[in-house]
Structures are given as structure tokens and as C-alpha cells.
PDB file of N, CA and C in Angstrom:
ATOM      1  N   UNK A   1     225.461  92.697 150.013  1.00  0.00           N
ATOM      2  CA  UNK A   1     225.487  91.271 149.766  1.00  0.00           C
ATOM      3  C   UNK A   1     226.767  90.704 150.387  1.00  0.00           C
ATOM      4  N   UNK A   2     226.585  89.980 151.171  1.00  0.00           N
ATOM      5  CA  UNK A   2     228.009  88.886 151.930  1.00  0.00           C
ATOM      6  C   UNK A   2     227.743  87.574 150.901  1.00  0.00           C
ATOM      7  N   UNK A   3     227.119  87.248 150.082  1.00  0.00           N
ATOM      8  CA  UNK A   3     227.525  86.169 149.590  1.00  0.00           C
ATOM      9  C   UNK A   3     228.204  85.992 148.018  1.00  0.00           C
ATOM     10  N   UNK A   4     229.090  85.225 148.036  1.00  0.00           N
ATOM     11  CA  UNK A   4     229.845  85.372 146.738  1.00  0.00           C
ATOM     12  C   UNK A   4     228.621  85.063 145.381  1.00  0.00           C
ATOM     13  N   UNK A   5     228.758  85.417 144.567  1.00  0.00           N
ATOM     14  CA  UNK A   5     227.614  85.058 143.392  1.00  0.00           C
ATOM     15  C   UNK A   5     228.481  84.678 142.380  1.00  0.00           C
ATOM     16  N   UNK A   6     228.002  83.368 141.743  1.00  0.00           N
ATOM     17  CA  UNK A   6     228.295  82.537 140.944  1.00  0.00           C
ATOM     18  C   UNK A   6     228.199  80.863 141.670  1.00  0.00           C
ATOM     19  N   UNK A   7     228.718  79.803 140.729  1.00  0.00           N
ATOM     20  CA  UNK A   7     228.349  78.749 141.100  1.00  0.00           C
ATOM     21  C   UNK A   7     229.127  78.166 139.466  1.00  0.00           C
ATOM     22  N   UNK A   8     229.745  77.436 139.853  1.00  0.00           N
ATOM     23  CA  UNK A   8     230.266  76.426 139.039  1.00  0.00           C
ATOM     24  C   UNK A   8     229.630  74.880 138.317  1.00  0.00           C
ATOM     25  N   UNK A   9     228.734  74.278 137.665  1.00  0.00           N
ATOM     26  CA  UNK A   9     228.179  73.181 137.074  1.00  0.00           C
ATOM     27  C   UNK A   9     229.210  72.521 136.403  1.00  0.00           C
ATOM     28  N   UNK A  10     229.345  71.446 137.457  1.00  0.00           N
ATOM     29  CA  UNK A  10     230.416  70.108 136.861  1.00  0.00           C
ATOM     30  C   UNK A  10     229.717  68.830 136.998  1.00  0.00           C
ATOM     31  N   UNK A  11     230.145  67.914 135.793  1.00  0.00           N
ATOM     32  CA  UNK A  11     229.559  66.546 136.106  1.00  0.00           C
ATOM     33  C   UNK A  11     228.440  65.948 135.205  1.00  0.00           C
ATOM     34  N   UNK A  12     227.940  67.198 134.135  1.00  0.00           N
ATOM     35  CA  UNK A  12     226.507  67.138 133.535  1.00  0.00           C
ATOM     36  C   UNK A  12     227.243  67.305 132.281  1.00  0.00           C
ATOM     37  N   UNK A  13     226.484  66.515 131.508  1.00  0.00           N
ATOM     38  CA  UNK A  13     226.063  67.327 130.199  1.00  0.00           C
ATOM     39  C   UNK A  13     225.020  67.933 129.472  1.00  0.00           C
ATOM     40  N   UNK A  14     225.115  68.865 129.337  1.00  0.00           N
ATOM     41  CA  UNK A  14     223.859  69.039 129.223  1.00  0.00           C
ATOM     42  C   UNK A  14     223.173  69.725 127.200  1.00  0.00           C
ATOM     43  N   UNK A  15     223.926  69.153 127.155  1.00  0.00           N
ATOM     44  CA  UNK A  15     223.052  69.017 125.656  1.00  0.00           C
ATOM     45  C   UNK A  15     222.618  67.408 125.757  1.00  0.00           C
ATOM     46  N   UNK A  16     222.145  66.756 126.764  1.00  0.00           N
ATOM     47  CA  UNK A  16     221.735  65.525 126.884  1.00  0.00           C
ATOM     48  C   UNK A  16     219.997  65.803 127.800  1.00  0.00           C
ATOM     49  N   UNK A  17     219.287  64.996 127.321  1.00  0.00           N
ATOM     50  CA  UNK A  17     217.757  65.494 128.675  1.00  0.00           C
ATOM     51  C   UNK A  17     218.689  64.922 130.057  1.00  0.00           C
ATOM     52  N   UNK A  18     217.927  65.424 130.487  1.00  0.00           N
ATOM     53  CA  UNK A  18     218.451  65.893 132.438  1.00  0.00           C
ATOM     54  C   UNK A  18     217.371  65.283 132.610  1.00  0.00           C
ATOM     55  N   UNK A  19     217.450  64.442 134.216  1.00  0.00           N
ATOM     56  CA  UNK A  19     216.363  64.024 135.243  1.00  0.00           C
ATOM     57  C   UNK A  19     216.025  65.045 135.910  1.00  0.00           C
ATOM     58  N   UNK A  20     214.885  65.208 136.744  1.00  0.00           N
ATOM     59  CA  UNK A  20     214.324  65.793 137.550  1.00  0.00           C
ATOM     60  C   UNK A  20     215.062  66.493 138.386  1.00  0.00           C
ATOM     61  N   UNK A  21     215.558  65.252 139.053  1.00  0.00           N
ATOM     62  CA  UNK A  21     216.795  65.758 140.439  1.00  0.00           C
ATOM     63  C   UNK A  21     217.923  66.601 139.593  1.00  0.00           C
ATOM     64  N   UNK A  22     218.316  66.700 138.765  1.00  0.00           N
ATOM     65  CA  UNK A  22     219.291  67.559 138.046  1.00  0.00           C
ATOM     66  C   UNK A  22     218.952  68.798 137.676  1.00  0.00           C
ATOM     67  N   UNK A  23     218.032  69.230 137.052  1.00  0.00           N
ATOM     68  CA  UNK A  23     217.373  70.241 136.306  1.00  0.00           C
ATOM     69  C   UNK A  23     216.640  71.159 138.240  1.00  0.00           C
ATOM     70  N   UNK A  24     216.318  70.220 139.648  1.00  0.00           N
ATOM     71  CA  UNK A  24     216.112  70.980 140.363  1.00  0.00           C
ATOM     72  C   UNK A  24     217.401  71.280 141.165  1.00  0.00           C
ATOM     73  N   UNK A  25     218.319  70.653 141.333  1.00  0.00           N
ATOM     74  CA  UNK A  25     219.412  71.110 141.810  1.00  0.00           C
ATOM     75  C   UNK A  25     220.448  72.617 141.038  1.00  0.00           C
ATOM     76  N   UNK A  26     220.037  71.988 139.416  1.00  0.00           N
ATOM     77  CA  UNK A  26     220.668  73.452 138.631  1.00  0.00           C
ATOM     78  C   UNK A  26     220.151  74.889 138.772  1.00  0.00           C
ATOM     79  N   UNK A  27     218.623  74.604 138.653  1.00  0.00           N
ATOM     80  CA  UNK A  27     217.514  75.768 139.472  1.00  0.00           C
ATOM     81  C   UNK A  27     217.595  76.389 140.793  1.00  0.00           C
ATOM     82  N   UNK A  28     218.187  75.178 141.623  1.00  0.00           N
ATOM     83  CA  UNK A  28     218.155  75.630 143.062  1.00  0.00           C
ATOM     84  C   UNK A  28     219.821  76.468 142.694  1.00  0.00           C
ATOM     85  N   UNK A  29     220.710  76.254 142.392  1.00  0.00           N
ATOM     86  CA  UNK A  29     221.868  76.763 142.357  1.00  0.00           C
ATOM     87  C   UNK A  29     221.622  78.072 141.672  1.00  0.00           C
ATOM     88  N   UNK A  30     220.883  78.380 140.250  1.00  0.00           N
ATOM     89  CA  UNK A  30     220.986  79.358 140.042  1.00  0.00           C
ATOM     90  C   UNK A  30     220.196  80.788 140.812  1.00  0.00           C
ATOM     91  N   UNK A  31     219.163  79.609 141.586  1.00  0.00           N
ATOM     92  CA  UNK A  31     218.751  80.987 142.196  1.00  0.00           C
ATOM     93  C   UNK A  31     219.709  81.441 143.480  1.00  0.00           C
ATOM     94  N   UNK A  32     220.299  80.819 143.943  1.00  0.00           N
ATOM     95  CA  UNK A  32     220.968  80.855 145.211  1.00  0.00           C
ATOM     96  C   UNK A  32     222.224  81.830 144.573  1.00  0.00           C
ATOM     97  N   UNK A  33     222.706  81.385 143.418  1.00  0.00           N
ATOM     98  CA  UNK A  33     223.916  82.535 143.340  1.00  0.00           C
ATOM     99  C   UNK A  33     224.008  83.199 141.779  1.00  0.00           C
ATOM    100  N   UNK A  34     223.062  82.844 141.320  1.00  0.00           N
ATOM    101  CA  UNK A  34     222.352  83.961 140.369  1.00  0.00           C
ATOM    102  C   UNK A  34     223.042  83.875 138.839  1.00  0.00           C
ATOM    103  N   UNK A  35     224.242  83.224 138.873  1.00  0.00           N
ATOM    104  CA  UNK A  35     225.423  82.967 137.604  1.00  0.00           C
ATOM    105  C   UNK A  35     225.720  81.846 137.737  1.00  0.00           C
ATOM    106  N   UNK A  36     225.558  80.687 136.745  1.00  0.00           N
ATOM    107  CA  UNK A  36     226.475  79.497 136.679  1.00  0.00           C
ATOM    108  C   UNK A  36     227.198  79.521 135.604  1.00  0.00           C
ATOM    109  N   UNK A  37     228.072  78.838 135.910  1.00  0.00           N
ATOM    110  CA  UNK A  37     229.205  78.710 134.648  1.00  0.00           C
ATOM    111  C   UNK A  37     229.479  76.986 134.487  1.00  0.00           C
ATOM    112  N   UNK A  38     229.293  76.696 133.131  1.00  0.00           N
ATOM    113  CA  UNK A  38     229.412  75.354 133.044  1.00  0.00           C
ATOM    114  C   UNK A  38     230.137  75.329 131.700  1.00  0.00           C
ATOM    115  N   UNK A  39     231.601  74.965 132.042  1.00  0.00           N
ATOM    116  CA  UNK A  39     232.073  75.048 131.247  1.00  0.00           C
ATOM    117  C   UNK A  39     232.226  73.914 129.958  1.00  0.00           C
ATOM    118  N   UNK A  40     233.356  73.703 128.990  1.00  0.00           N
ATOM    119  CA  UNK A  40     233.210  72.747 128.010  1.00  0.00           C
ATOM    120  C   UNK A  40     232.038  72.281 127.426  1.00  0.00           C
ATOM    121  N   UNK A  41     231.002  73.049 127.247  1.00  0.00           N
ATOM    122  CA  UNK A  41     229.701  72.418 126.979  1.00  0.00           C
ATOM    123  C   UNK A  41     229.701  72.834 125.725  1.00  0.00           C
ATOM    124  N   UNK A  42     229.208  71.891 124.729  1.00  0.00           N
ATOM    125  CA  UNK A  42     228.708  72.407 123.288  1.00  0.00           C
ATOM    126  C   UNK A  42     227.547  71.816 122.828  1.00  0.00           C
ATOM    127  N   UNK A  43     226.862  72.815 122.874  1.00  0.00           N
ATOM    128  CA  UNK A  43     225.136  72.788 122.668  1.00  0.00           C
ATOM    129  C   UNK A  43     224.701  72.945 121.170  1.00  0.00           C
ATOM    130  N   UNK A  44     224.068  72.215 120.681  1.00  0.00           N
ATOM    131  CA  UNK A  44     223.349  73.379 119.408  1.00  0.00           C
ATOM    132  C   UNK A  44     222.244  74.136 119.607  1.00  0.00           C
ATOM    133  N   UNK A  45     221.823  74.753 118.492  1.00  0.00           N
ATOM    134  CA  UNK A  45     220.829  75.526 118.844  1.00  0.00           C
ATOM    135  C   UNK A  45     219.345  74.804 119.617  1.00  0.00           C
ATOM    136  N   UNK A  46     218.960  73.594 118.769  1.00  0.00           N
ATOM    137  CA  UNK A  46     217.950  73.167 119.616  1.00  0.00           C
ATOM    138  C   UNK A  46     218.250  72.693 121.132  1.00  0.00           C
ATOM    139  N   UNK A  47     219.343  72.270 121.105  1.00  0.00           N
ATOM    140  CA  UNK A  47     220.163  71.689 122.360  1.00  0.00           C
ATOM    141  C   UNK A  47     219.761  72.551 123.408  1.00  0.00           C
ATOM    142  N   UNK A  48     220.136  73.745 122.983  1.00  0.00           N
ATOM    143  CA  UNK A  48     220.106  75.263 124.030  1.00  0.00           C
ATOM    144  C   UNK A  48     218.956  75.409 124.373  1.00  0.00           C
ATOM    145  N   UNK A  49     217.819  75.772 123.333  1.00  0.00           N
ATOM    146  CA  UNK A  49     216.418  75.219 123.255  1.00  0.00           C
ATOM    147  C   UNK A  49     215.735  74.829 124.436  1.00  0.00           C
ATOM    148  N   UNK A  50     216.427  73.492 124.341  1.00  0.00           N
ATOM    149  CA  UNK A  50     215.608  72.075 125.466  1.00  0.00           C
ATOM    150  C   UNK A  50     216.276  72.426 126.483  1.00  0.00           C
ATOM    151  N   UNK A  51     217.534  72.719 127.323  1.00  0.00           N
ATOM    152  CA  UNK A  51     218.055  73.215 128.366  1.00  0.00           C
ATOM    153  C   UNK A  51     217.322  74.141 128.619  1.00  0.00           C
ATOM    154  N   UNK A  52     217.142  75.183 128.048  1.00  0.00           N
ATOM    155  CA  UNK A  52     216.089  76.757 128.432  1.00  0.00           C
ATOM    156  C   UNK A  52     214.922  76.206 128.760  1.00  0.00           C
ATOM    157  N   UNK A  53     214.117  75.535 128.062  1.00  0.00           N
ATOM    158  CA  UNK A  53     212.652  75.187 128.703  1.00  0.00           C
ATOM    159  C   UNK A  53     212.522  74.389 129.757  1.00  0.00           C
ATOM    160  N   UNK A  54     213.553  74.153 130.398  1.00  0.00           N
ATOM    161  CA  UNK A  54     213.842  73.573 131.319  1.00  0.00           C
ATOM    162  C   UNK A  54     212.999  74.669 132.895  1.00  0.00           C
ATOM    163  N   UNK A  55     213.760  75.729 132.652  1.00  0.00           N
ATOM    164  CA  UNK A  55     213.670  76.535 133.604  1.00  0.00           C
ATOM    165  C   UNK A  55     212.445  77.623 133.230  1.00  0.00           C
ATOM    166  N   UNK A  56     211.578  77.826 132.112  1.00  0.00           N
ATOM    167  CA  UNK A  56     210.719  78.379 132.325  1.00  0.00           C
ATOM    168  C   UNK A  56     210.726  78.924 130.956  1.00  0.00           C
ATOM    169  N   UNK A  57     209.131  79.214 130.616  1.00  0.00           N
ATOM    170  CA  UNK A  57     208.744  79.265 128.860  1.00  0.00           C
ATOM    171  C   UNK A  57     209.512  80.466 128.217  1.00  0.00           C
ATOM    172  N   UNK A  58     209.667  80.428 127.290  1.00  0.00           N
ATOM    173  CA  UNK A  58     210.744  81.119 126.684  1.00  0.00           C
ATOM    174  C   UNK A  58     209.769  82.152 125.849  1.00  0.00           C
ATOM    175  N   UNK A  59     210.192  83.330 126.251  1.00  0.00           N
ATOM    176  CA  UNK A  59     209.946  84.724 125.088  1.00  0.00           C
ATOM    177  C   UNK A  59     210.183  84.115 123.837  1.00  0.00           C
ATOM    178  N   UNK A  60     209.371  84.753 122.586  1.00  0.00           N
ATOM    179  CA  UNK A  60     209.743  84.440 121.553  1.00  0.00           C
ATOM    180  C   UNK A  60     210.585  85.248 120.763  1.00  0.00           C
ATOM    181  N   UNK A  61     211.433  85.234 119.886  1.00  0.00           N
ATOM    182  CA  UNK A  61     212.657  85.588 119.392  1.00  0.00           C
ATOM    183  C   UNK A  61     212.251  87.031 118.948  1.00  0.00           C
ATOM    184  N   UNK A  62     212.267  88.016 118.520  1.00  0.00           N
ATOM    185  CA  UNK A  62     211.976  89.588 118.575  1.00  0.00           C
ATOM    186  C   UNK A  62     212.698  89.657 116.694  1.00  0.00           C
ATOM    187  N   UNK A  63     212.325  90.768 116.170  1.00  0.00           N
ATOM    188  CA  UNK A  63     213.137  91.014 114.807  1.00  0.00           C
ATOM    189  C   UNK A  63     214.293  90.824 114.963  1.00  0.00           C
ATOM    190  N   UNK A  64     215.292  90.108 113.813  1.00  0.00           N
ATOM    191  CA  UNK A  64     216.377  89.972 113.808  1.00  0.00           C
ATOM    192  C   UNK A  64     216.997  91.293 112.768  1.00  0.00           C
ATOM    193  N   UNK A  65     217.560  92.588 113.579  1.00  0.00           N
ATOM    194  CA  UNK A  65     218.194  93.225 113.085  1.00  0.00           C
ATOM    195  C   UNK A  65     219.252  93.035 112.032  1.00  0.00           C
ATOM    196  N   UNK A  66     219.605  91.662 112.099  1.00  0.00           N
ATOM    197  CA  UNK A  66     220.830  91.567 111.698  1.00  0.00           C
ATOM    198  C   UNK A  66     220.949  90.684 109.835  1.00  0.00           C
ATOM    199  N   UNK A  67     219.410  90.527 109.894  1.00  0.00           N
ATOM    200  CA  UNK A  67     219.034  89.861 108.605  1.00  0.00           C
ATOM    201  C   UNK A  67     218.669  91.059 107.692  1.00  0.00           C
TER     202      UNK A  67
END
């Protein structure tokens, strides 16, 4: 691999809904370098939720060992 992997997300918030053009530019970035990092963001759980279904249907949650 010659290309650096990662990618930095500035400018968004994203515990907010995203437009189209946003949600395909974040897609196009993550596939291109496989890690984004977006920092200062504080999501809640549904928050996280609606960002994830963004990019494609979500597995459902598996036993929680920890209960």
C-alpha cells in the first residue's frame, strides 16, 4: 500500500441528520482511506444509531455478556 490510511472529518456535526452530499462525501472518504477520525463529537446512543444507518443496515446487537 503507497497510500496513507486515515482521513480526518472536520466541519460536521454529526449527532445532527446530514444531507445527502455529506453522508456521500463521508462514505466516499471512508472507503478511500478506510479510518476516519472525527474528533470532539458527542453522540448518544440513538445519535450513533442514526449516523450508522447512514452507511448500511446494522447487525443486531448479539448477547450482552456483560449483564
Amino acid at each position: 500500500m503507497d497510500a496513507p490510511i486515515g482521513a480526518e472529518v472536520r466541519g460536521i456535526d454529526l449527532s445532527r441528520p446530514l444531507v445527502e452530499a455529506d453522508v456521500s462525501a463521508i462514505n466516499d472518504a471512508w472507503r478511500k482511506r478506510l479510518v476516519l477520525l472525527a474528533r470532539g463529537q458527542r453522540l448518544s446512543d440513538p445519535q450513533l444509531l442514526t449516523f450508522s444507518r447512514y452507511f448500511g443496515e446494522l447487525d443486531p446487537p448479539g448477547p450482552n455478556p456483560y449483564v
